[in-house]
N, C-alpha and C. Protein backbone atom coordinates (compact mmCIF):
# COMPACT_ATOMS: atom_id res chain seq x y z
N UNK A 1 6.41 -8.62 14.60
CA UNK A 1 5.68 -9.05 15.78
C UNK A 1 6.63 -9.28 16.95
N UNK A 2 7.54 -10.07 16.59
CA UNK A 2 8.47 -10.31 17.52
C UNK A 2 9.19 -9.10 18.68
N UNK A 3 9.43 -8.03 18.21
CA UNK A 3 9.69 -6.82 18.71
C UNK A 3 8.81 -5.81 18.85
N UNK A 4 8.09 -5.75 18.34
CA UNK A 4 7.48 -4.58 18.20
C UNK A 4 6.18 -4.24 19.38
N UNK A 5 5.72 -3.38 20.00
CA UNK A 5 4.74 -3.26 20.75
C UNK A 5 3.28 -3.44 20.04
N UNK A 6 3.19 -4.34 19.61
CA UNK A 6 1.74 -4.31 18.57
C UNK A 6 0.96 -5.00 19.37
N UNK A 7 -0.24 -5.34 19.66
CA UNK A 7 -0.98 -6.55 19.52
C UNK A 7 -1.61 -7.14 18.70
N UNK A 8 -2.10 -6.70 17.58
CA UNK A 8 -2.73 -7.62 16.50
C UNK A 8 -2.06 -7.36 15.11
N UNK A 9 -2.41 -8.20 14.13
CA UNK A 9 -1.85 -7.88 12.16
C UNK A 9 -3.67 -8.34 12.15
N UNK A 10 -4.26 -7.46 10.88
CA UNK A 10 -5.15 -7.17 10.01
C UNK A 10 -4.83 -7.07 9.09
N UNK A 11 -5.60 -8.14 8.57
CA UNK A 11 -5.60 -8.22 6.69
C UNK A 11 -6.73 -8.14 6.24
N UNK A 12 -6.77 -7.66 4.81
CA UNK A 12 -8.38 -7.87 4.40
C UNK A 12 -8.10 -8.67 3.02
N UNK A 13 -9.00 -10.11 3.08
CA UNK A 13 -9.21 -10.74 1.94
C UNK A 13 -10.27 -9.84 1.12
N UNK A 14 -9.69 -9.21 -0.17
CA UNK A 14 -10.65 -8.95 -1.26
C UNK A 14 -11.99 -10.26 -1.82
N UNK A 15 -12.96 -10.51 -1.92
CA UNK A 15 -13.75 -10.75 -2.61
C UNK A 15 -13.20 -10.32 -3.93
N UNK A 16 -13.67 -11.52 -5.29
CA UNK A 16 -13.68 -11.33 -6.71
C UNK A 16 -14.80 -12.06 -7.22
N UNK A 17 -14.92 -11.89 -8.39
CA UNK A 17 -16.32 -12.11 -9.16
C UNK A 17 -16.04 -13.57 -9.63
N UNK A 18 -16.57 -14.45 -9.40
CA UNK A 18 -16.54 -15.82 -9.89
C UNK A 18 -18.22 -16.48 -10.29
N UNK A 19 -17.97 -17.08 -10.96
CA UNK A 19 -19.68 -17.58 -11.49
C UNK A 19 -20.59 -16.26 -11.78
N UNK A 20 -20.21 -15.14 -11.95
CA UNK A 20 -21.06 -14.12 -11.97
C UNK A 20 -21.11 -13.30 -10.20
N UNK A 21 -20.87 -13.62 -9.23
CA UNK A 21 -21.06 -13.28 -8.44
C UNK A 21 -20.03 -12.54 -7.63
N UNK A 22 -19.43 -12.10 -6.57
CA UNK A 22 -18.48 -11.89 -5.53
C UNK A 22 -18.50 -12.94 -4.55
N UNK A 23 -17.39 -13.80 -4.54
CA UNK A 23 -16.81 -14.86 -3.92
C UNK A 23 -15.35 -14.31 -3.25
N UNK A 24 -14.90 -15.19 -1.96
CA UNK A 24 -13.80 -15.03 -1.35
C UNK A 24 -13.47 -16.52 -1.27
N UNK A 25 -12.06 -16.07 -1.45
CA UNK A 25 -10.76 -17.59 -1.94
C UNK A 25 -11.08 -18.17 -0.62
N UNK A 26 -11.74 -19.25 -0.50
CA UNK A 26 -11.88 -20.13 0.98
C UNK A 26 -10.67 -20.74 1.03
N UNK A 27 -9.73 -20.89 -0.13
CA UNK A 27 -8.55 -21.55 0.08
C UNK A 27 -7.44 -20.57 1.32
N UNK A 28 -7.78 -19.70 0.52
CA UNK A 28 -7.06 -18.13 1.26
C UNK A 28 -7.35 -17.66 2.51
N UNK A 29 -8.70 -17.70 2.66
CA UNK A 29 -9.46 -17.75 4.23
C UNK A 29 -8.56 -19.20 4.98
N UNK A 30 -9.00 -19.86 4.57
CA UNK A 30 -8.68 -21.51 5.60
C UNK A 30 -7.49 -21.25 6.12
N UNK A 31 -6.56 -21.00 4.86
CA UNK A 31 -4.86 -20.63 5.35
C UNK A 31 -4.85 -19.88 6.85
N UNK A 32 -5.25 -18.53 6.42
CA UNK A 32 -5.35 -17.40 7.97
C UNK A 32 -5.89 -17.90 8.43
N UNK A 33 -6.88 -18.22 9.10
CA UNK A 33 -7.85 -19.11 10.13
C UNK A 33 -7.15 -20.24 10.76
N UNK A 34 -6.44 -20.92 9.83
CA UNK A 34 -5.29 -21.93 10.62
C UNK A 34 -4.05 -21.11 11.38
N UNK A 35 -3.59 -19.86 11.00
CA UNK A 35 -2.92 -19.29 12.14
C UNK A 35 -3.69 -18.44 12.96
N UNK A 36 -4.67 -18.73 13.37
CA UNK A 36 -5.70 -17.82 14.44
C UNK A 36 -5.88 -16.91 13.92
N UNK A 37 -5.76 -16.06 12.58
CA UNK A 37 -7.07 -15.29 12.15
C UNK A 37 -8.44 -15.22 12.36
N UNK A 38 -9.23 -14.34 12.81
CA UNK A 38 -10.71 -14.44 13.18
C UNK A 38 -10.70 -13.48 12.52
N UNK A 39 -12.48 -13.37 11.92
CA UNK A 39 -13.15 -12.36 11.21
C UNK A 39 -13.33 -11.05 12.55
N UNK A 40 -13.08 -9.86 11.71
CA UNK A 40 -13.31 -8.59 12.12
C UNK A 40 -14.28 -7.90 11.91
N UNK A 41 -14.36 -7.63 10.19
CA UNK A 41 -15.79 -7.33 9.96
C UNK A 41 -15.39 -7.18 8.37
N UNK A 42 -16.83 -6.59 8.08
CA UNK A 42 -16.46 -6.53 6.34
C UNK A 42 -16.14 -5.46 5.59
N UNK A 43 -15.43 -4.87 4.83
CA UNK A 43 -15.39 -3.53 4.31
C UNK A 43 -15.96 -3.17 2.66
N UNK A 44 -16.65 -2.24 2.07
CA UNK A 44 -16.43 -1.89 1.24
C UNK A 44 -15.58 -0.74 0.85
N UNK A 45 -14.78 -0.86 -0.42
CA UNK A 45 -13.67 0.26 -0.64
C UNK A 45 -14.15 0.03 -2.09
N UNK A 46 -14.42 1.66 -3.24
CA UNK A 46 -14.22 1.46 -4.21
C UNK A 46 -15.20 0.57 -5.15
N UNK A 47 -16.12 -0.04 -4.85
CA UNK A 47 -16.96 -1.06 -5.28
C UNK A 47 -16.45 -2.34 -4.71
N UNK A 48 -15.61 -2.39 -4.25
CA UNK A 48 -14.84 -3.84 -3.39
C UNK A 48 -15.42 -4.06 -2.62
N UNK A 49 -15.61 -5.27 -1.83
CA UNK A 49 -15.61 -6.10 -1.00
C UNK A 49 -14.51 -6.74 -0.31
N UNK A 50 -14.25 -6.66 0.74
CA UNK A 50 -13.20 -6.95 1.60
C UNK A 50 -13.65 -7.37 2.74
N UNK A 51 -13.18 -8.75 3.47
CA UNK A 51 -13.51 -9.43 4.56
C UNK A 51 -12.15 -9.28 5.22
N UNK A 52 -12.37 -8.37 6.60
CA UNK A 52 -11.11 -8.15 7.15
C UNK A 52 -11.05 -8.95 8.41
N UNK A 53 -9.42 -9.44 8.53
CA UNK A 53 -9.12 -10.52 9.40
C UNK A 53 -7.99 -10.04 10.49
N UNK A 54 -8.58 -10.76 11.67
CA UNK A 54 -7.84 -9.79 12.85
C UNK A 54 -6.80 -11.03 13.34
N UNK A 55 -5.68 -10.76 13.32
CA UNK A 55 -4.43 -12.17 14.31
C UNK A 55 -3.99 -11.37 15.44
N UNK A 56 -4.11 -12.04 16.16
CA UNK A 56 -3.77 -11.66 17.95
C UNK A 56 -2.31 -12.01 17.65
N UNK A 57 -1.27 -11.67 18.82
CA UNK A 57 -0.21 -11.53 18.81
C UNK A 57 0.10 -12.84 18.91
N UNK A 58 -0.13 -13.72 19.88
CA UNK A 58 0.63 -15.33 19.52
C UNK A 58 -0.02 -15.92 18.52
N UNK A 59 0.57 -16.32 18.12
CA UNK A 59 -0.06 -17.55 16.46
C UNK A 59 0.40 -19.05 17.27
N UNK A 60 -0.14 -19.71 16.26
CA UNK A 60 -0.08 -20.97 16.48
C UNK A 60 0.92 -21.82 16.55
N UNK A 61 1.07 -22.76 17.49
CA UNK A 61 2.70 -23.67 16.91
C UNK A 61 2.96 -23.84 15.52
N UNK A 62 1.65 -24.32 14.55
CA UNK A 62 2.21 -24.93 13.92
C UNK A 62 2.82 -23.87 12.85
N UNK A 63 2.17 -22.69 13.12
CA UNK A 63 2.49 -21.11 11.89
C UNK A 63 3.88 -20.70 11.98
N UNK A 64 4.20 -21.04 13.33
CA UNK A 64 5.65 -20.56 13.64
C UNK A 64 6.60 -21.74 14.44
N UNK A 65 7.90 -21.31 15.18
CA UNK A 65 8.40 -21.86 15.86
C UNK A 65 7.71 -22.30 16.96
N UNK A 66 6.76 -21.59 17.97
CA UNK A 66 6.61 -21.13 19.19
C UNK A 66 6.10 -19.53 19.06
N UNK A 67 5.44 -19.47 20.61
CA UNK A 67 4.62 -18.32 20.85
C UNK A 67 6.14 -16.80 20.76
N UNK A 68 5.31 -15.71 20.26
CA UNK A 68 5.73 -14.46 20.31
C UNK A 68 6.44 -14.39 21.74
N UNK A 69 7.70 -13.91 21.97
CA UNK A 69 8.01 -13.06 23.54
C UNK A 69 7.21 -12.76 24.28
N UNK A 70 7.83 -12.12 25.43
CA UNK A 70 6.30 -11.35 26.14
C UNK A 70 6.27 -9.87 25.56
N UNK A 71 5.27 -9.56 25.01
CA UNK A 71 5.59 -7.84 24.69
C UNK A 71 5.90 -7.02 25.86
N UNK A 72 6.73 -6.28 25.05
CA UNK A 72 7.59 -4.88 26.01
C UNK A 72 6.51 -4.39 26.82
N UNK A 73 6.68 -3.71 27.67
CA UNK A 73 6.37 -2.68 28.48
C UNK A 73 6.21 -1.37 27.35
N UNK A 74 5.05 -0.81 27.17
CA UNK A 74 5.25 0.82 26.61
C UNK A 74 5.28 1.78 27.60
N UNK A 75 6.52 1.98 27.46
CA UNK A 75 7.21 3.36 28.38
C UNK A 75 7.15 4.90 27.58
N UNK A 76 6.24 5.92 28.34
CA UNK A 76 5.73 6.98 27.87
C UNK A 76 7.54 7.83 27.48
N UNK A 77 7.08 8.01 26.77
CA UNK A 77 8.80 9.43 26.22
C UNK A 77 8.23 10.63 25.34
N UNK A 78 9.16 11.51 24.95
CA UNK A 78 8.74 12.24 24.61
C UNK A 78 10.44 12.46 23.51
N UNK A 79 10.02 12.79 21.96
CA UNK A 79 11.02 12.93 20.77
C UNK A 79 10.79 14.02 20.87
N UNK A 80 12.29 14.80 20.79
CA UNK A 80 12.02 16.45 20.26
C UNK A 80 13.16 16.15 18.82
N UNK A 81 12.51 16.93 17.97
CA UNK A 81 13.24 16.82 16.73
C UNK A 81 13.61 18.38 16.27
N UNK A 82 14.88 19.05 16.74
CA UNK A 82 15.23 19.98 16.04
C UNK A 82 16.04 19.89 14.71
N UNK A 83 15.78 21.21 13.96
CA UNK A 83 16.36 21.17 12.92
C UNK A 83 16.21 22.73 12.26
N UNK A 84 17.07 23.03 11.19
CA UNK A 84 17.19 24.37 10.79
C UNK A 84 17.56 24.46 8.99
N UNK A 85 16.49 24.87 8.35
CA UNK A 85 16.68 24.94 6.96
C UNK A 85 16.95 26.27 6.74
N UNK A 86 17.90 26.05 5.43
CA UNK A 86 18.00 27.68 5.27
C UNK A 86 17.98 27.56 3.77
N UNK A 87 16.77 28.65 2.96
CA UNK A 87 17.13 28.63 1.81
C UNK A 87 17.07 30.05 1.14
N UNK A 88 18.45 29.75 0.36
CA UNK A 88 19.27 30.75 -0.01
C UNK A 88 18.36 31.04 -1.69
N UNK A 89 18.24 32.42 -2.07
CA UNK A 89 17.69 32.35 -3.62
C UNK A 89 16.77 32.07 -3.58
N UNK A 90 15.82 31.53 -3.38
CA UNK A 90 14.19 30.82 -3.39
C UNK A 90 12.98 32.10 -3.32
N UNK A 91 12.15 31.75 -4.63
CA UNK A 91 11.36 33.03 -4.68
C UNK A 91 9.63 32.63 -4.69
């Protein structure tokens, strides 16, 4: 976070089967939610259940030291990647 040009981290709490049902760890939720996690939306993957959680770039005092830098500037560029394979014998 600290460097990087991002603005948000997304996680997704899985749902698991408890009492017979699909439940999510409220212990696990409360945690993220105390560093400004907010709900995003819900996913299914696979027969899963997943409640996905969106964190904005500053978090909270108490999650960290203090707020994130100011993010960089994204300055447009352009990578050229040359390169030259040569294979010898190969059928």
């Amino acid at each position: 976070f600290t460097f990087l040009p991002i603005r948000s981290i997304r996680v997704t709490l899985w749902h698991t089967m408890r009492d017979g049902e699909l439940q999510l760890d409220k212990e696990v939720e409360h945690f993220y939610k105390r560093c400004r996690f907010r709900w995003f939306q819900l996913t299914n993957h696979n027969g899963m259940r997943g409640q996905v959680l969106n964190g904005p770039r500053f978090a909270a005092p108490e999650c960290e030291d203090g707020p994130d830098p100011v993010l960089y500037a994204e300055l447009p560029c352009i990578e050229i990647c040359i390169g030259q394979v040569w294979m010898r014998g190969a059928k």
